[in-house]
Protein backbone atom coordinates (compact mmCIF):
# COMPACT_ATOMS: atom_id res chain seq x y z
CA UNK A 1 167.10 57.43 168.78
CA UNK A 2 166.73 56.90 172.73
CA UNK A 3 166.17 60.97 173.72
CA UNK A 4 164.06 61.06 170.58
CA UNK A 5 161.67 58.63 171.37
CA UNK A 6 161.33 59.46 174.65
CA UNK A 7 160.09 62.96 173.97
CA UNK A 8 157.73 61.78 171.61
CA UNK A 9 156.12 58.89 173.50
CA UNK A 10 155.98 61.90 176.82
CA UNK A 11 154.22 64.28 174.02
CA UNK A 12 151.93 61.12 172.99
CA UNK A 13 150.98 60.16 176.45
CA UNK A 14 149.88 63.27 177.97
CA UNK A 15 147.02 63.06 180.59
CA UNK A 16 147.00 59.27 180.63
CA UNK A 17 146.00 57.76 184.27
CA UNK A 18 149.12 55.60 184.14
CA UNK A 19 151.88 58.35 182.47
CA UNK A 20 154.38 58.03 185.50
CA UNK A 21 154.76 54.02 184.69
CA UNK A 22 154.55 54.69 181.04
CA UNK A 23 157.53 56.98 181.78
CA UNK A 24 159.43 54.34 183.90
CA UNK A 25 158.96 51.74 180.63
CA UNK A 26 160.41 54.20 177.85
CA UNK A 27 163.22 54.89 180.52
CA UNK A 28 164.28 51.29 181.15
CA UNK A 29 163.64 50.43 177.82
CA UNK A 30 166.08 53.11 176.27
CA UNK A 31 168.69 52.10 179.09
CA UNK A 32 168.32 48.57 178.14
CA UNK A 33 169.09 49.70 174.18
CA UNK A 34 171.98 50.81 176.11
CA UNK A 35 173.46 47.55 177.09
CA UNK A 36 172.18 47.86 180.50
CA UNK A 37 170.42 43.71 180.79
CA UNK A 38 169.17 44.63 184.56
CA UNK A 39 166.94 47.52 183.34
CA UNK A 40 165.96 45.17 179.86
CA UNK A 41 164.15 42.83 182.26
CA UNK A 42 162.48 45.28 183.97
CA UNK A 43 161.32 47.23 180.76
CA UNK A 44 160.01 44.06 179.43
CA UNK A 45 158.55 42.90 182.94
CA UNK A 46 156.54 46.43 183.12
CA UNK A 47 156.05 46.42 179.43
CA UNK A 48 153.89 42.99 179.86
CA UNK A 49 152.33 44.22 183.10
CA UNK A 50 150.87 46.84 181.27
CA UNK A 51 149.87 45.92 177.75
CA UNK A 52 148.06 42.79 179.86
CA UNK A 53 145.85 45.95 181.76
CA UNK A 54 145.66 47.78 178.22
CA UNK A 55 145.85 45.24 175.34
CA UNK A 56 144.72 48.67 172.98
CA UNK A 57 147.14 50.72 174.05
CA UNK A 58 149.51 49.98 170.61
CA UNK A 59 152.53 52.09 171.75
CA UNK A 60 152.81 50.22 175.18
CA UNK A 61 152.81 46.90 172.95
CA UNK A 62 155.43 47.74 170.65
CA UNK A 63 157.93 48.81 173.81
CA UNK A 64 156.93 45.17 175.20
CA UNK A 65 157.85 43.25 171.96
CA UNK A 66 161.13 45.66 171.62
CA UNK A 67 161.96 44.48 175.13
CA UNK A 68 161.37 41.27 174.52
CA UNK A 69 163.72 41.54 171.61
CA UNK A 70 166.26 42.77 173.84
CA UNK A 71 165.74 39.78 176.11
CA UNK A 72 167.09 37.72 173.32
CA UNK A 73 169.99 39.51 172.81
CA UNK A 74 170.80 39.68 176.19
CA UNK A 75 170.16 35.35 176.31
CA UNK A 76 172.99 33.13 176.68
CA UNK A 77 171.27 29.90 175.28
CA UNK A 78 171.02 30.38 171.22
CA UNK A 79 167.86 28.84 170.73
CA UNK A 80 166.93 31.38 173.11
CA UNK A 81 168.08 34.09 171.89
CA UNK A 82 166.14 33.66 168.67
CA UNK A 83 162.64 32.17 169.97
CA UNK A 84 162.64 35.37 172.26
CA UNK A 85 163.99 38.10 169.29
CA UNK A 86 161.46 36.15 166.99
CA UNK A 87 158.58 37.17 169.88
CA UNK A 88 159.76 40.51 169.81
CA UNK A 89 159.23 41.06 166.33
CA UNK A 90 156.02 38.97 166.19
CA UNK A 91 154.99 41.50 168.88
CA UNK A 92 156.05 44.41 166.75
CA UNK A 93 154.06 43.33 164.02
CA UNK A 94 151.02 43.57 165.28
CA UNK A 95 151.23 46.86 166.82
CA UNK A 96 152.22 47.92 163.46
CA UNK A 97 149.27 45.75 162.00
CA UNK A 98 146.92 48.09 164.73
CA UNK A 99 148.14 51.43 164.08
CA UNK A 100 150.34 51.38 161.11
CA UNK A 101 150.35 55.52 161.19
CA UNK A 102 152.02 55.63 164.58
CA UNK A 103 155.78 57.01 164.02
CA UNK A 104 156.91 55.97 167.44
CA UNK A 105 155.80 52.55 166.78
CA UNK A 106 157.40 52.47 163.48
CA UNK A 107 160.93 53.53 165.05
CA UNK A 108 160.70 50.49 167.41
CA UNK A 109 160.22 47.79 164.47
CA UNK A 110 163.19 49.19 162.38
CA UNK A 111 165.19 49.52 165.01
CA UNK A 112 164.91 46.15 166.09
CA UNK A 113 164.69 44.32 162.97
CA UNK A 114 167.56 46.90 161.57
CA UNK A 115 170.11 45.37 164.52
CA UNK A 116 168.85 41.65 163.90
CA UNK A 117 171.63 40.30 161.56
CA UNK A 118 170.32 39.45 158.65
CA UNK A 119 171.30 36.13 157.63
CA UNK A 120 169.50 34.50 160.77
CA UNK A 121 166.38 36.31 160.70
CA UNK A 122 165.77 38.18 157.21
CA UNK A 123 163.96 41.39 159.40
CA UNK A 124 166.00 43.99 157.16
CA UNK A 125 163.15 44.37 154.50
CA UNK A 126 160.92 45.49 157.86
CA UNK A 127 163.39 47.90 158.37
CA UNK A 128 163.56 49.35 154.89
CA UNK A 129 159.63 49.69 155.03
CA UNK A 130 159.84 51.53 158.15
CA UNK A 131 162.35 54.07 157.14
CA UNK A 132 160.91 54.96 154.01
CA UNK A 133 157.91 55.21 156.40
CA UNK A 134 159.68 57.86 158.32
CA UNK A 135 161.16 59.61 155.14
CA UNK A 136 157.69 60.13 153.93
CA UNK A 137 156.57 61.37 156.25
CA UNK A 138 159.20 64.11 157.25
CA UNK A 139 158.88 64.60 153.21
CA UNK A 140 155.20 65.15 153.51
CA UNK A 141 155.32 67.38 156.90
CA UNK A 142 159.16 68.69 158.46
CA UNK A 143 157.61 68.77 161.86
CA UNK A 144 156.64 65.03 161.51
CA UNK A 145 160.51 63.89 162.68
CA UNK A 146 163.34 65.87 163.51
CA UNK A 147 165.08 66.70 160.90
CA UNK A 148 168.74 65.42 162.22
CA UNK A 149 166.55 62.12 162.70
CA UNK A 150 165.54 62.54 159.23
CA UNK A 151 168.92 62.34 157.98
CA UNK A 152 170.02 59.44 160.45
CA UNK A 153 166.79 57.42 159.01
CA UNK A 154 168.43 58.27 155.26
CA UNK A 155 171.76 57.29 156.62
CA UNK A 156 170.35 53.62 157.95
CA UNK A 157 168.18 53.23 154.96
CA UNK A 158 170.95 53.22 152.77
CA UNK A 159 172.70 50.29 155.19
CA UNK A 160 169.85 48.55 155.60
CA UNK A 161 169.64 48.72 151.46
CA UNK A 162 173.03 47.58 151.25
CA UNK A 163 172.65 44.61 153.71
CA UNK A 164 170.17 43.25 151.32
CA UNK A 165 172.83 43.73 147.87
CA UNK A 166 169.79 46.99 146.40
CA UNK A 167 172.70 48.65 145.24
CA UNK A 168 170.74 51.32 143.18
CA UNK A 169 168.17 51.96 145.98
CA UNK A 170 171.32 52.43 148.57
CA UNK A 171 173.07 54.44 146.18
CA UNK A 172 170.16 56.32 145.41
CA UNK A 173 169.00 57.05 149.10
CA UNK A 174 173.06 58.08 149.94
CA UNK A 175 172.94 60.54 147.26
CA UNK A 176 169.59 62.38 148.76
CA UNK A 177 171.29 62.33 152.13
CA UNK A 178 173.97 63.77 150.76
CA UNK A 179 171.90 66.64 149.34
CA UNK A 180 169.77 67.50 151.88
CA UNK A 181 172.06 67.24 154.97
CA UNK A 182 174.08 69.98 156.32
CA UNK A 183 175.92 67.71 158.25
CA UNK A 184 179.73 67.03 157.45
CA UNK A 185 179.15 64.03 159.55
CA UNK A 186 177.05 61.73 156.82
CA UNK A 187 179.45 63.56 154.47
CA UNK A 188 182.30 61.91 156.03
CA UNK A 189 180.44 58.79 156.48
CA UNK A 190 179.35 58.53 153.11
CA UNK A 191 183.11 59.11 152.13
CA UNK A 192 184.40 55.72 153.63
CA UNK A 193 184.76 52.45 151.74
CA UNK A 194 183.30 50.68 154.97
CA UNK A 195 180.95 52.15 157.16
CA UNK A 196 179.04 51.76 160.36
CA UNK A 197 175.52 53.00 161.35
CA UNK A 198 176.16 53.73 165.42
CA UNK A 199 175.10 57.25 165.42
CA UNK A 200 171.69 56.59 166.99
CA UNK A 201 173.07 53.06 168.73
CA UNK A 202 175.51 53.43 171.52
CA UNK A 203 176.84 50.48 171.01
CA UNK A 204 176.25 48.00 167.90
CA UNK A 205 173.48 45.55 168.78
CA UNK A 206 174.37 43.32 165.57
CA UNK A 207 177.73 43.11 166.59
CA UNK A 208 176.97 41.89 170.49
CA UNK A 209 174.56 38.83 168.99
CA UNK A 210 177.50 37.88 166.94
CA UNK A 211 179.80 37.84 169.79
CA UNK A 212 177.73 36.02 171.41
CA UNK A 213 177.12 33.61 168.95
CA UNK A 214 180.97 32.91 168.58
CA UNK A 215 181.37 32.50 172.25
C-alpha cells in the first residue's frame, strides 16, 4: 500500500509550489505505517504545518489525520491512544466529506479504520465502504488501481466483512477474488481456516494496539 500511494500522490501533485515537502510527508508517513514512531511525529508535525497553509488541499488533510492516527497507536497512555486515533479518523472524514472521488484519500480512511480493532472503535464499516469504493472503480476503469492492488482491496474486503460476522458478503467477495486473480498467493490464503491480511501492512497495526493494550 506504502509504494502505491506514494506514486500516486507524486502523479497527483505534479507542479505544486510545495511538491518537495509534500514528498517529505508521504515519505515519513509511509515509514511511520512502518513502525518507525520518530518519522510518525514528524509526518504528522509536517502534515499539520501544511494543511494549516492549505486547509483545501484534501489529500494533505487526509495524510495529517492518518498521522494523527498513527500517533495513537504509537501512545502509551490508553485514553490517549484513542482520543488521538478518534482525531485521526474525524480528520479522515472530512477529507472524504470534501472530495469523496479522490482514490488516494479513500486508501488512507480504510486503511486506518481497517487496522483499528473493531470492538473499541466500530471503524470497519468505513473500511468496507472504502474498498468497495476502490473495487468500483478498478471495475469501472482497470487503470483506476493497480490491478495486484485490486486484488489486495478484494482480499481485505472480505476480512473486513468477516470482522463484522457478513458471512455471505465475505464469502461472496472471496469467491470473486478467487476468480479474477492470477495469484496463487490469495489462492493459498483463501485456502486457510485462519487468515491474516499483512500483505500490504508490514507489520499488523491491530495486533501492536492490542499489545499495547495488554501491557
Amino acid at each position: 500500500m506504502n509504494r502505491y500511494l506514494t506514486d500516486r500522490s507524486r502523479m497527483g501533485n505534479q507542479g505544486r509550489s510545495h511538491h518537495s515537502e509534500f514528498d517529505e510527508l508521504v515519505r515519513n508517513h509511509n515509514l511511520g505505517v512502518d513502525g518507525d514512531k520518530e518519522a510518525v511525529k514528524r509526518a504528522y508535525d509536517l502534515g499539520k504545518k501544511m494543511y494549516e497553509a492549505d486547509s483545501n488541499n484534501h489529500l494533505v488533510q487526509a495524510y495529517y489525520g492518518s498521522a494523527t492516527a498513527l500517533l495513537g497507536r504509537d501512545a502509551i497512555e490508553p485514553g490517549e491512544r484513542m482520543k488521538l486515533a478518534m482525531q485521526g479518523v474525524k480528520i479522515l472524514d472530512n477529507a472524504i466529506l470534501q472530495d469523496s472521488q479522490n482514490i488516494d484519500i479513500r486508501i488512507l480512511r480504510a486503511y486506518v479504520c481497517y487496522r483499528l480493532p473493531e470492538m473499541f472503535f466500530h471503524r470497519t464499516s468505513y473500511a468496507i465502504d472504502d474498498f468497495k469504493y476502490l473495487a468500483s472503480r478498478y471495475e469501472q476503469d482497470n487503470s483506476a488501481i493497480k490491478q495486484e492492488f485490486y486484488w489486495q482491496v478484494l482480499y481485505d474486503l472480505g476480512l473486513a466483512y468477516k470482522t463484522v460476522n457478513k458471512t455471505n458478503e465475505y464469502e461472496k467477495t472471496w469467491r470473486k477474488l478467487s476468480s479474477v486473480s492470477t495469484d496463487p498467493k490469495y489462492h493459498n490464503l483463501l485456502g486457510e481456516s485462519e487468515v491474516k491480511s499483512d500483505a500490504f501492512q508490514p507489520q499488523s497495526v491491530t495486533k501492536d494496539w492490542n499489545q499495547k493494550k495488554n501491557s
